[in-house]
PDB file of N, CA and C in Angstrom:
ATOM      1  N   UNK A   1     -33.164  11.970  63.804  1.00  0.00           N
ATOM      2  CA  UNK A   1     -34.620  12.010  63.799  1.00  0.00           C
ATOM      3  C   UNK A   1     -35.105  11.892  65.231  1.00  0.00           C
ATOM      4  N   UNK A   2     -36.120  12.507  65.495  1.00  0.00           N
ATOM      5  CA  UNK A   2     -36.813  12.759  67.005  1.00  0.00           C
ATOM      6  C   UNK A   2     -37.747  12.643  66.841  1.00  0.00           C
ATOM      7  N   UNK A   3     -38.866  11.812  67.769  1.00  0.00           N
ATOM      8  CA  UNK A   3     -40.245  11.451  67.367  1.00  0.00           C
ATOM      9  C   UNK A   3     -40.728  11.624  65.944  1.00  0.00           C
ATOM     10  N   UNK A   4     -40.357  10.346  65.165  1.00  0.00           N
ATOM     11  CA  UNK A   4     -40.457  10.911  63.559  1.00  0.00           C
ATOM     12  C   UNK A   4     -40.017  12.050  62.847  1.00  0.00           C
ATOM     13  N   UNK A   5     -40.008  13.005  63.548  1.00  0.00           N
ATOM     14  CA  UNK A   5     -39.623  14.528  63.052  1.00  0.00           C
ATOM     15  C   UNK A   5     -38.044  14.329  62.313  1.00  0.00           C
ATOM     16  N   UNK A   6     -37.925  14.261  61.582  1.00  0.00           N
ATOM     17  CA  UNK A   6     -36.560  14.720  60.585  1.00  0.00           C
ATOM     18  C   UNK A   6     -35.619  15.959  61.142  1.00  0.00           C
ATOM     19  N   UNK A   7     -34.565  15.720  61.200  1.00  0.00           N
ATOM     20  CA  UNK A   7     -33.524  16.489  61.819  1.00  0.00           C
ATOM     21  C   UNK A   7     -33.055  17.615  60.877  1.00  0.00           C
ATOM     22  N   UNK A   8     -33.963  18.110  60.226  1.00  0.00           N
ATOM     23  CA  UNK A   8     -33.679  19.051  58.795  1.00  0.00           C
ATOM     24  C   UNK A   8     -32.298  19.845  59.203  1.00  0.00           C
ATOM     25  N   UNK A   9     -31.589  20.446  59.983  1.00  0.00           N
ATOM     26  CA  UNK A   9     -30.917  20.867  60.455  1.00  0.00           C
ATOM     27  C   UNK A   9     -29.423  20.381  59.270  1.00  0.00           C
ATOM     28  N   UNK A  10     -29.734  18.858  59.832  1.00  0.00           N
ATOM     29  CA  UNK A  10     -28.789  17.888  59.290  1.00  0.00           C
ATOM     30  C   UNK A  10     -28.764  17.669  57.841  1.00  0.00           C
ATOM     31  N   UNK A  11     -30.190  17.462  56.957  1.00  0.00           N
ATOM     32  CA  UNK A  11     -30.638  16.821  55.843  1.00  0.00           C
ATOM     33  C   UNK A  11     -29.966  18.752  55.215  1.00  0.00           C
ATOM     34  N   UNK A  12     -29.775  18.324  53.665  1.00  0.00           N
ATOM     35  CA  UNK A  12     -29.660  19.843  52.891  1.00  0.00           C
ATOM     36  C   UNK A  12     -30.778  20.251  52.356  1.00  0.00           C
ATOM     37  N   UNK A  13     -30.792  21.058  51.687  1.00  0.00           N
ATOM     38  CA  UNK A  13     -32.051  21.642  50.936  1.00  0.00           C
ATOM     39  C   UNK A  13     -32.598  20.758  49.792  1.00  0.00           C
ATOM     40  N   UNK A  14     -31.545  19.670  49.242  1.00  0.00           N
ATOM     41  CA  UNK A  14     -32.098  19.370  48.017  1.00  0.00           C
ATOM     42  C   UNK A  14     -32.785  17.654  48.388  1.00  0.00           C
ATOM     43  N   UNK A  15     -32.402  17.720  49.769  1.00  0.00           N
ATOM     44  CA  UNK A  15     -32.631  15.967  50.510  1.00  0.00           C
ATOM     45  C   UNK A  15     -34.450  16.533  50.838  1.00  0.00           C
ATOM     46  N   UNK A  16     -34.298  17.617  51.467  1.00  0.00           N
ATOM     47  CA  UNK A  16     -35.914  18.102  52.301  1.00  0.00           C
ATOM     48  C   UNK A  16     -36.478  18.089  50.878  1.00  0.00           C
ATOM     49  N   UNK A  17     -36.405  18.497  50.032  1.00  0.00           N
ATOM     50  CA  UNK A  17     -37.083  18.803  49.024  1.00  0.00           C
ATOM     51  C   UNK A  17     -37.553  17.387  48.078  1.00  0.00           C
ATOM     52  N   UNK A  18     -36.501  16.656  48.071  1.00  0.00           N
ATOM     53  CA  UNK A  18     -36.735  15.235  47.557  1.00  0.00           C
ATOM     54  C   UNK A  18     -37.843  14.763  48.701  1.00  0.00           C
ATOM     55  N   UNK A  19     -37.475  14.751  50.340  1.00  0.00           N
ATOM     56  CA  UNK A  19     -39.097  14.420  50.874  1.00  0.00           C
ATOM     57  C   UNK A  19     -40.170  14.652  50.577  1.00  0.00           C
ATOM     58  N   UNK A  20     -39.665  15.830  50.735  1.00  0.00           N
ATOM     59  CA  UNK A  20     -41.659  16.380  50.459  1.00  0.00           C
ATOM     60  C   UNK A  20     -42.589  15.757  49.374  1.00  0.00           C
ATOM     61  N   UNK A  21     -41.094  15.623  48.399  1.00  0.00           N
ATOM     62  CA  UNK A  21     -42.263  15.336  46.817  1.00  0.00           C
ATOM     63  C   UNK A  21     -42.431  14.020  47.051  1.00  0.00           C
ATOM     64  N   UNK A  22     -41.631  13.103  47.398  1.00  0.00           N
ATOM     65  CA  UNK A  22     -41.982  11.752  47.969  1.00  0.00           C
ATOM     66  C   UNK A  22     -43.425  11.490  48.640  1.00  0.00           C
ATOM     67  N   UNK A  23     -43.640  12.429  49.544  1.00  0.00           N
ATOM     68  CA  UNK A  23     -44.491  12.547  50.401  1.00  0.00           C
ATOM     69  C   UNK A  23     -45.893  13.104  49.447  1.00  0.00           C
ATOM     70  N   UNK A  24     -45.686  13.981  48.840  1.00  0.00           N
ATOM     71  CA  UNK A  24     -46.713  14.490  47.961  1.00  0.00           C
ATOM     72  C   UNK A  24     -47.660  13.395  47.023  1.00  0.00           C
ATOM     73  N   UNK A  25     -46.599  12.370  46.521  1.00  0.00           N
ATOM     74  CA  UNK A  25     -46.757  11.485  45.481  1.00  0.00           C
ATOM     75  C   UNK A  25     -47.648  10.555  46.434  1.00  0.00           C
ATOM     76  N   UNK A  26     -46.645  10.216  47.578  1.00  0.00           N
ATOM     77  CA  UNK A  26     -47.556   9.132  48.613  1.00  0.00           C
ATOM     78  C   UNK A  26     -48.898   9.736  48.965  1.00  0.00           C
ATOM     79  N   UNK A  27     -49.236  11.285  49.209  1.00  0.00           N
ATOM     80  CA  UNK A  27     -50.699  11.367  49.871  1.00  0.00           C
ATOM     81  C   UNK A  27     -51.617  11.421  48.845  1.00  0.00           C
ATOM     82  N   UNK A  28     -51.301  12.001  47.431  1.00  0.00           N
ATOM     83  CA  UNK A  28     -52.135  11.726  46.262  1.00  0.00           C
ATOM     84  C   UNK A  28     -52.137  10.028  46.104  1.00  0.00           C
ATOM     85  N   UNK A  29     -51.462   9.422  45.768  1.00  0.00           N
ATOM     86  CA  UNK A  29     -51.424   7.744  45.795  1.00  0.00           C
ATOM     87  C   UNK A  29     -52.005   6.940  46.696  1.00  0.00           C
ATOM     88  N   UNK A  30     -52.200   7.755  48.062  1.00  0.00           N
ATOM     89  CA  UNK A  30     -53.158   6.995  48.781  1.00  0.00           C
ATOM     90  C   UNK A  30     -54.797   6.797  48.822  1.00  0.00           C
ATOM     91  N   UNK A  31     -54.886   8.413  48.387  1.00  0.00           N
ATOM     92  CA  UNK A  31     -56.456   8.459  47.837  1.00  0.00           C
ATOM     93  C   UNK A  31     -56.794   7.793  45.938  1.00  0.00           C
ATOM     94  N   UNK A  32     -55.886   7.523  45.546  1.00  0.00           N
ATOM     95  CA  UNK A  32     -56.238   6.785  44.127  1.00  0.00           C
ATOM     96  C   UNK A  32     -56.195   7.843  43.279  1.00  0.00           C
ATOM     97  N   UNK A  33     -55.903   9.038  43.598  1.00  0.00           N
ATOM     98  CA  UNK A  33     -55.868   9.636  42.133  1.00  0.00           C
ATOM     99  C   UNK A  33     -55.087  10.401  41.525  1.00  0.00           C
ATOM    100  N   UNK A  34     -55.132  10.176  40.359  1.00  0.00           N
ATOM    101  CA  UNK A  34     -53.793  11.106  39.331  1.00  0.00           C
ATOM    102  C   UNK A  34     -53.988  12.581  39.545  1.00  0.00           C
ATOM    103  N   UNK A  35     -52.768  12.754  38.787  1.00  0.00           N
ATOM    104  CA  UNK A  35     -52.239  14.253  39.019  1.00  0.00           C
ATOM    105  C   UNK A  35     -53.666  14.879  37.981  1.00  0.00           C
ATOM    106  N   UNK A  36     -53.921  14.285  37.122  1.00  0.00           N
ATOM    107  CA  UNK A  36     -55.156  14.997  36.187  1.00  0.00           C
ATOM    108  C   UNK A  36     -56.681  15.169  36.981  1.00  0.00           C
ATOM    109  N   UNK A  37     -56.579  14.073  37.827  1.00  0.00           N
ATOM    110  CA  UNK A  37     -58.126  14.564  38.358  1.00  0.00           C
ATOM    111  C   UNK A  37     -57.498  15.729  39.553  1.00  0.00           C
ATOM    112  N   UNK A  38     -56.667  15.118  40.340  1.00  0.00           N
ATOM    113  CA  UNK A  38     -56.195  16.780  41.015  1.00  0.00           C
ATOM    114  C   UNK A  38     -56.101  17.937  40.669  1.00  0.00           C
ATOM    115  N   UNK A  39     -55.664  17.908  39.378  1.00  0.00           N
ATOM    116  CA  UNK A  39     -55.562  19.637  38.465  1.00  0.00           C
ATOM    117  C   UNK A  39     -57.477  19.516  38.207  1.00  0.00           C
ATOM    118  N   UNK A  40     -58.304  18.768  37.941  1.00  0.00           N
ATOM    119  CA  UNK A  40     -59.869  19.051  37.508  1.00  0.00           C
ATOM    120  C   UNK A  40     -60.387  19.694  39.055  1.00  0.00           C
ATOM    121  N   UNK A  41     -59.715  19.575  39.809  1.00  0.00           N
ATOM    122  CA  UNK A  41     -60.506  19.758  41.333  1.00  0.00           C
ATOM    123  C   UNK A  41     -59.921  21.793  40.892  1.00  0.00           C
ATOM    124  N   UNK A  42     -59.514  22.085  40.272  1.00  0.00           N
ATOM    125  CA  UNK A  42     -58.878  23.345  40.299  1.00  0.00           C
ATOM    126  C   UNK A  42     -58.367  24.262  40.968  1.00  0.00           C
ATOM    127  N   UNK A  43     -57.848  23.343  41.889  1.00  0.00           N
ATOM    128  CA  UNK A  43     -55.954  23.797  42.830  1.00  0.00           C
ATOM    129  C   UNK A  43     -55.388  24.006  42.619  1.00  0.00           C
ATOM    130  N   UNK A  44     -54.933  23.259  40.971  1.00  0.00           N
ATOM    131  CA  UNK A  44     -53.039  23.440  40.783  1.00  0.00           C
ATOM    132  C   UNK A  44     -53.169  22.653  39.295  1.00  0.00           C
ATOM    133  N   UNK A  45     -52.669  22.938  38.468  1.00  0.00           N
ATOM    134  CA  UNK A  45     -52.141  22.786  36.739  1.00  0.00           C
ATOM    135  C   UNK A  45     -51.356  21.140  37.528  1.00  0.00           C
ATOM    136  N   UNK A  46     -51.856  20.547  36.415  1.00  0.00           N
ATOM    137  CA  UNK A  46     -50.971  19.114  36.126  1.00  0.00           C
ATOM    138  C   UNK A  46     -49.700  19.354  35.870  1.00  0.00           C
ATOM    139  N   UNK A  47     -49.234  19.944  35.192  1.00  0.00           N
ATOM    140  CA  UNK A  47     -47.431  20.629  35.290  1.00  0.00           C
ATOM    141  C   UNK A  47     -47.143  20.830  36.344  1.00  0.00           C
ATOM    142  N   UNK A  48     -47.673  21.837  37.102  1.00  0.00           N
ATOM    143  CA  UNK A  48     -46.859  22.123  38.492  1.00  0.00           C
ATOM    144  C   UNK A  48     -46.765  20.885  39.392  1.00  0.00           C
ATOM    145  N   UNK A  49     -47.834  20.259  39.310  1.00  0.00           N
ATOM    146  CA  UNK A  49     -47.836  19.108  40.415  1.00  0.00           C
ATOM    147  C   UNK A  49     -47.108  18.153  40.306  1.00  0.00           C
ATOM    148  N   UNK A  50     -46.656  17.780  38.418  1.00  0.00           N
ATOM    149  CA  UNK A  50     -45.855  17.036  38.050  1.00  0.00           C
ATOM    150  C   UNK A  50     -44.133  17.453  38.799  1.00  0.00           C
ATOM    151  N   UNK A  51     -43.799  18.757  38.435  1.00  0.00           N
ATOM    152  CA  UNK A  51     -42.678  19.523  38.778  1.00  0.00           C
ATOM    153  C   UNK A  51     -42.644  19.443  40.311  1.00  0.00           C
ATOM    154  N   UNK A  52     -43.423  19.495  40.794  1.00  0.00           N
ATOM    155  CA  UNK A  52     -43.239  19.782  42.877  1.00  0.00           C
ATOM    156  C   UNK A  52     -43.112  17.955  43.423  1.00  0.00           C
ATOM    157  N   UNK A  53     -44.014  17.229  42.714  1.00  0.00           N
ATOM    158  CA  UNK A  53     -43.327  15.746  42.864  1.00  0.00           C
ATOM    159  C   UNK A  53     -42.161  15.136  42.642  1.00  0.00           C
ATOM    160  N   UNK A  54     -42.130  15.377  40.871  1.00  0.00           N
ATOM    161  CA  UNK A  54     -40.344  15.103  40.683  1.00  0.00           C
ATOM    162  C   UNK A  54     -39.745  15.710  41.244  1.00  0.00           C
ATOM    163  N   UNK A  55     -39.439  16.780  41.851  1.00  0.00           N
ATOM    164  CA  UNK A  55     -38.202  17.647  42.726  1.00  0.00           C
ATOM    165  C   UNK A  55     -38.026  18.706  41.628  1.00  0.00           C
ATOM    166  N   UNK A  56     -38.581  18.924  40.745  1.00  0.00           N
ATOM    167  CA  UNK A  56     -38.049  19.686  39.699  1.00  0.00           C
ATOM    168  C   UNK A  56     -37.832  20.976  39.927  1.00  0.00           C
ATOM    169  N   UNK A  57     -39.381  21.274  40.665  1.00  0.00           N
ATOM    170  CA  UNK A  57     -39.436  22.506  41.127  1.00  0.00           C
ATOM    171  C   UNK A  57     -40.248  22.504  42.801  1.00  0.00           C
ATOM    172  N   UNK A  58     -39.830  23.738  43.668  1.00  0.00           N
ATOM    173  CA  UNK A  58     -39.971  23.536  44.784  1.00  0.00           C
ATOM    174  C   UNK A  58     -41.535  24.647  45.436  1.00  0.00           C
ATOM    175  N   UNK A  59     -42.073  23.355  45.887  1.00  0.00           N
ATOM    176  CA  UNK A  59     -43.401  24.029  46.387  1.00  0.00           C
ATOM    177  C   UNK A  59     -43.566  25.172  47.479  1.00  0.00           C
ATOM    178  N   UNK A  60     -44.406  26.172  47.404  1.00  0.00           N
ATOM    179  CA  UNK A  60     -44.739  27.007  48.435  1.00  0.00           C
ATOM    180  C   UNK A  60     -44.992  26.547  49.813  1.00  0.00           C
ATOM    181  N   UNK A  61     -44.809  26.879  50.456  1.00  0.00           N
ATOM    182  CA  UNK A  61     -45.921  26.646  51.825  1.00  0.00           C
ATOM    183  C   UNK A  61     -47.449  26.798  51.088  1.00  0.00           C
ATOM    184  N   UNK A  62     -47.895  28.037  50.572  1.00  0.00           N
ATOM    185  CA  UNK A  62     -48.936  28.203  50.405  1.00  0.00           C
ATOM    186  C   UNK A  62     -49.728  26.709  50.081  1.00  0.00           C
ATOM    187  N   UNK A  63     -48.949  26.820  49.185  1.00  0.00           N
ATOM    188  CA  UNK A  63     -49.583  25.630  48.260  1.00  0.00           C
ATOM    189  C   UNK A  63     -49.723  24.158  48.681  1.00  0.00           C
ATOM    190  N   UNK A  64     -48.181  24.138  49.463  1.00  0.00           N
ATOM    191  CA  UNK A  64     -48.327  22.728  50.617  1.00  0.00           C
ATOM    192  C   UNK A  64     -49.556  22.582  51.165  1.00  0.00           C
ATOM    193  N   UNK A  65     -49.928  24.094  52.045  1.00  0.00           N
ATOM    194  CA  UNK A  65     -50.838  23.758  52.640  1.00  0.00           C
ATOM    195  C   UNK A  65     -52.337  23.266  52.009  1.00  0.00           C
ATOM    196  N   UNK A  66     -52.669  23.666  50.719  1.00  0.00           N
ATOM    197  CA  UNK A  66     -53.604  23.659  49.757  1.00  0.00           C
ATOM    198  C   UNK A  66     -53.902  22.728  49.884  1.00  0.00           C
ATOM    199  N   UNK A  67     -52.644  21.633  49.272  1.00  0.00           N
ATOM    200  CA  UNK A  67     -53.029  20.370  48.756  1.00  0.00           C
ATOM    201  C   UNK A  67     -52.847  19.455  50.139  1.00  0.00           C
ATOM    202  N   UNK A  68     -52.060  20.067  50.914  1.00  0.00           N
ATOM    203  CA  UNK A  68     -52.279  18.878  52.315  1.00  0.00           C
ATOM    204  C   UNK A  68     -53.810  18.903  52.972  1.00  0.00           C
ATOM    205  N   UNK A  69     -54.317  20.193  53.256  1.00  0.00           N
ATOM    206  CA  UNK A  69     -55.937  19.956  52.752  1.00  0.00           C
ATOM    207  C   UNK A  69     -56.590  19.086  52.121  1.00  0.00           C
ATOM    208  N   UNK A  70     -56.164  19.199  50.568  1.00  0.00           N
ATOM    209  CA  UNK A  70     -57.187  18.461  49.595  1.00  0.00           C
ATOM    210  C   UNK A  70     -56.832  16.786  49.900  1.00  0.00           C
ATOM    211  N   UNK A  71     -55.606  16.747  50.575  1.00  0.00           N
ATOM    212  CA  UNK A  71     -55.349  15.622  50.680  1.00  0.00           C
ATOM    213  C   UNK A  71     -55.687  14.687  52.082  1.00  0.00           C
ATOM    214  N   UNK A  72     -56.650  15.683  52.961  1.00  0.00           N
ATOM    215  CA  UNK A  72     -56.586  14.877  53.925  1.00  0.00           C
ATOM    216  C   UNK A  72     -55.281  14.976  55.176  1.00  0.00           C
ATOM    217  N   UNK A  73     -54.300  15.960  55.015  1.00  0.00           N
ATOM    218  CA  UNK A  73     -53.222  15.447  55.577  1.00  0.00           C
ATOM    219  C   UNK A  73     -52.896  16.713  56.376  1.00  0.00           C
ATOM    220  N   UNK A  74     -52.252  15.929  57.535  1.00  0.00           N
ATOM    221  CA  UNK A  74     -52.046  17.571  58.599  1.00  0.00           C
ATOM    222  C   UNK A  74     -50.583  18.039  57.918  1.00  0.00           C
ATOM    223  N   UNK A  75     -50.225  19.311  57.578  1.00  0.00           N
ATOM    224  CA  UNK A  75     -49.339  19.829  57.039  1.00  0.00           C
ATOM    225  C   UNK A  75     -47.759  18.819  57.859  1.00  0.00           C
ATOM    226  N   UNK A  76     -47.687  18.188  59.089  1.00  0.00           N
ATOM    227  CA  UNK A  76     -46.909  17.659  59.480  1.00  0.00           C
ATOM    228  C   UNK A  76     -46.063  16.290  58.485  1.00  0.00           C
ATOM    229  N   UNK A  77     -47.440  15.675  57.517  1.00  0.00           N
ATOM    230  CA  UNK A  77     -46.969  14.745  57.459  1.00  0.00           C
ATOM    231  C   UNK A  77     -46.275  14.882  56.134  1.00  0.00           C
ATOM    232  N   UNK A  78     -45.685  15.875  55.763  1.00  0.00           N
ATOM    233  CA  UNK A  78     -44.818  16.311  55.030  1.00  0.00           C
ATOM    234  C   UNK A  78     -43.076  16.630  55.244  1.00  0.00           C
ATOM    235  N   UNK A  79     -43.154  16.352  56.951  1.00  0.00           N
ATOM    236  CA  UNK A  79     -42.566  16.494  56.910  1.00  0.00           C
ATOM    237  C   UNK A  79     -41.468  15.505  58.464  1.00  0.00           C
ATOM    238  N   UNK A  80     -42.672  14.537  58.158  1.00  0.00           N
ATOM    239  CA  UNK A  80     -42.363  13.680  58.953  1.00  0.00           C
ATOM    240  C   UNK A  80     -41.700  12.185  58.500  1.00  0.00           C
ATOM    241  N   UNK A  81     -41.287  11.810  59.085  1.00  0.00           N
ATOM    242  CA  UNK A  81     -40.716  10.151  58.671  1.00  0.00           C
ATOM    243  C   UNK A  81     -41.555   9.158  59.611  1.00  0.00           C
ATOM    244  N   UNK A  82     -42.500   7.957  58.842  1.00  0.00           N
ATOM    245  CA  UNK A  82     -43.181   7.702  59.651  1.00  0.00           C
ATOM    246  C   UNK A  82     -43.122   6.153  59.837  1.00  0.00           C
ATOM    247  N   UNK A  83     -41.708   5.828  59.610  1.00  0.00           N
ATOM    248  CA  UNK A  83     -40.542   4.358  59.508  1.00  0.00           C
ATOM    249  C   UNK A  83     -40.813   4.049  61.132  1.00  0.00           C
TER     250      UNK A  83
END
């Protein structure tokens, strides 16, 4: 890791992917609200958001960027470690 930045190089595809949704869960959890009032804002279906958090299924950029928007968050901190 280098200035917070994650050494993805190193991490595999299924470690980056477990971040992100980590990270996803944390920037919705910081503003207080569930995956249901996020799907009412009409961004994204409560399924998908459920699926891109658990790791189930893997988010777009597009869509990263969507919700790092709705969330307040510079697309970085998705992909940062901020230990």
């Amino acid at each position: 890791m280098q200035n917070g930045i994650f050494n993805f190089f190193s991490m595999n595809e299924k470690k980056i992917n477990q971040f992100i949704s980590h990270q996803l869960v944390k920037a919705r959890e910081e503003l207080g609200l569930t995956q249901k009032q996020v799907e009412e804002s009409g961004i994204i279906k409560q399924s998908n958001l459920s699926k891109f958090e658990n790791g189930l299924s893997t988010i777009d950029a597009s869509k990263l960027m969507i919700l790092a928007s709705y969330y307040h968050k510079p697309i970085s901190f998705f992909f940062k470690d901020e230990k």
